[in-house]
Protein backbone atom coordinates (compact mmCIF):
# COMPACT_ATOMS: atom_id res chain seq x y z
CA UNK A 1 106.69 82.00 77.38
CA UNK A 2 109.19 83.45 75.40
CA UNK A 3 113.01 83.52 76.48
CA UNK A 4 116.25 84.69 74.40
CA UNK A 5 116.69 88.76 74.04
CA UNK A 6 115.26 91.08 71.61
CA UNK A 7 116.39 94.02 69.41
CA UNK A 8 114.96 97.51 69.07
CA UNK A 9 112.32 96.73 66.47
CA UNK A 10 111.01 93.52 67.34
CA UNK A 11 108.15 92.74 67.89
CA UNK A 12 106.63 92.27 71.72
CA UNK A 13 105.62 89.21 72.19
CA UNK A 14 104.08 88.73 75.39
CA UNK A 15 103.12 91.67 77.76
CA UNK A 16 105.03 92.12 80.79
CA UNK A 17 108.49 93.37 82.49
CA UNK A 18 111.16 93.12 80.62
CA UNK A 19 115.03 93.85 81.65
CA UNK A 20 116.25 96.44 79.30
CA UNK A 21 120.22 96.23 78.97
CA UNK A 22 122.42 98.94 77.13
CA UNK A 23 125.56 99.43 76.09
CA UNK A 24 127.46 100.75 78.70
CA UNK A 25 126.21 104.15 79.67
CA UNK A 26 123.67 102.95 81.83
CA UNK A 27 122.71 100.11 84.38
CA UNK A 28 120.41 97.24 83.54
CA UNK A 29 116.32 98.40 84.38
CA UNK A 30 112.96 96.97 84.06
CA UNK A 31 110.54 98.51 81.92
CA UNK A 32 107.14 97.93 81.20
CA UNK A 33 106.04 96.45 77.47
CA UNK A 34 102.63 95.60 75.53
CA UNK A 35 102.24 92.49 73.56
CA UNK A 36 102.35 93.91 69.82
CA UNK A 37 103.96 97.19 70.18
CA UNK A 38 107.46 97.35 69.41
CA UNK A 39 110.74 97.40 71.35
CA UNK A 40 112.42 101.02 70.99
CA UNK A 41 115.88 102.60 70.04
CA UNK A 42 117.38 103.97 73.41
CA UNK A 43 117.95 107.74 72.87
CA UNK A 44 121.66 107.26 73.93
CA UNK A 45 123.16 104.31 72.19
CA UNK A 46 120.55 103.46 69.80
CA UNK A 47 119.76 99.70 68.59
CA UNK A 48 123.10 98.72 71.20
CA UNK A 49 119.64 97.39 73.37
CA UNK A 50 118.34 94.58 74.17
CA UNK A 51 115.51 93.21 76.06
CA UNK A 52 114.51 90.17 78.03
CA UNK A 53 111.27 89.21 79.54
CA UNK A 54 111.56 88.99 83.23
CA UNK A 55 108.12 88.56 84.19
CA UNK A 56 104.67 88.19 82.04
CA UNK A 57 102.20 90.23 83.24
CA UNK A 58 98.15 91.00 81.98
CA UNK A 59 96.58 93.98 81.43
CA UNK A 60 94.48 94.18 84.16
CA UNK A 61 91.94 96.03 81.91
CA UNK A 62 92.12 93.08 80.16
CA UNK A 63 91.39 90.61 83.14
CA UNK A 64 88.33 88.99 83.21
CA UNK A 65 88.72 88.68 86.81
CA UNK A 66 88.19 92.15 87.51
CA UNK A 67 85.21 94.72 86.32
CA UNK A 68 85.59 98.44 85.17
CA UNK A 69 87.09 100.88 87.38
CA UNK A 70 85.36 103.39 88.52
CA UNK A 71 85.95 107.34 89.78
CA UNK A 72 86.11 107.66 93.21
CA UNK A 73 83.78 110.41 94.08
CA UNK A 74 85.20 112.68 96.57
CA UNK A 75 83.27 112.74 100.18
CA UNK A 76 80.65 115.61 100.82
CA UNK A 77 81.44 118.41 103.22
CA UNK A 78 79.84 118.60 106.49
CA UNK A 79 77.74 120.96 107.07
CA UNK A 80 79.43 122.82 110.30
CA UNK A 81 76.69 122.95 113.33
CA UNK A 82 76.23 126.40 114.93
CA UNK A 83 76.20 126.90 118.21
CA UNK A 84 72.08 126.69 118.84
CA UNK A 85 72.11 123.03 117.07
CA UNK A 86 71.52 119.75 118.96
């Protein structure tokens, strides 16, 4: 597993949380990042951002534990009994 911090620009190496910490405008937060996409400019303060992994996670889409989702169909009305039913 990868420690140390990366830049805007690099490279993600390993999908999971990672802490995102700017400069100075606002408070250290977790944010969610794929392995291969790359680690953004922070509209604010721009490449002053850096990013740690804090906790590797898997897709779960990617999990071979678990199978396809599916939609959850929504229940069927009742019909509403009148008053000469059973």
């Amino acid at each position: 597993m990868p420690n140390g911090w990366f830049r805007p620009g690099d490279r993600v190496p390993v999908t999971g949380i990672y802490t995102a910490n700017h400069d100075q405008h606002r408070k250290t937060h977790e944010v969610f990042a794929a392995e291969g996409d790359k680690f953004p400019n922070c509209r604010m303060c721009g490449e002053r951002v850096n990013f740690a992994l804090a906790q590797a996670a898997s897709r779960i889409d990617e999990d071979t534990g678990f199978g396809k989702a599916t939609k959850i169909k929504p229940a069927k009305k009742r019909k509403k009994k009148s008053a000469g039913d059973g």
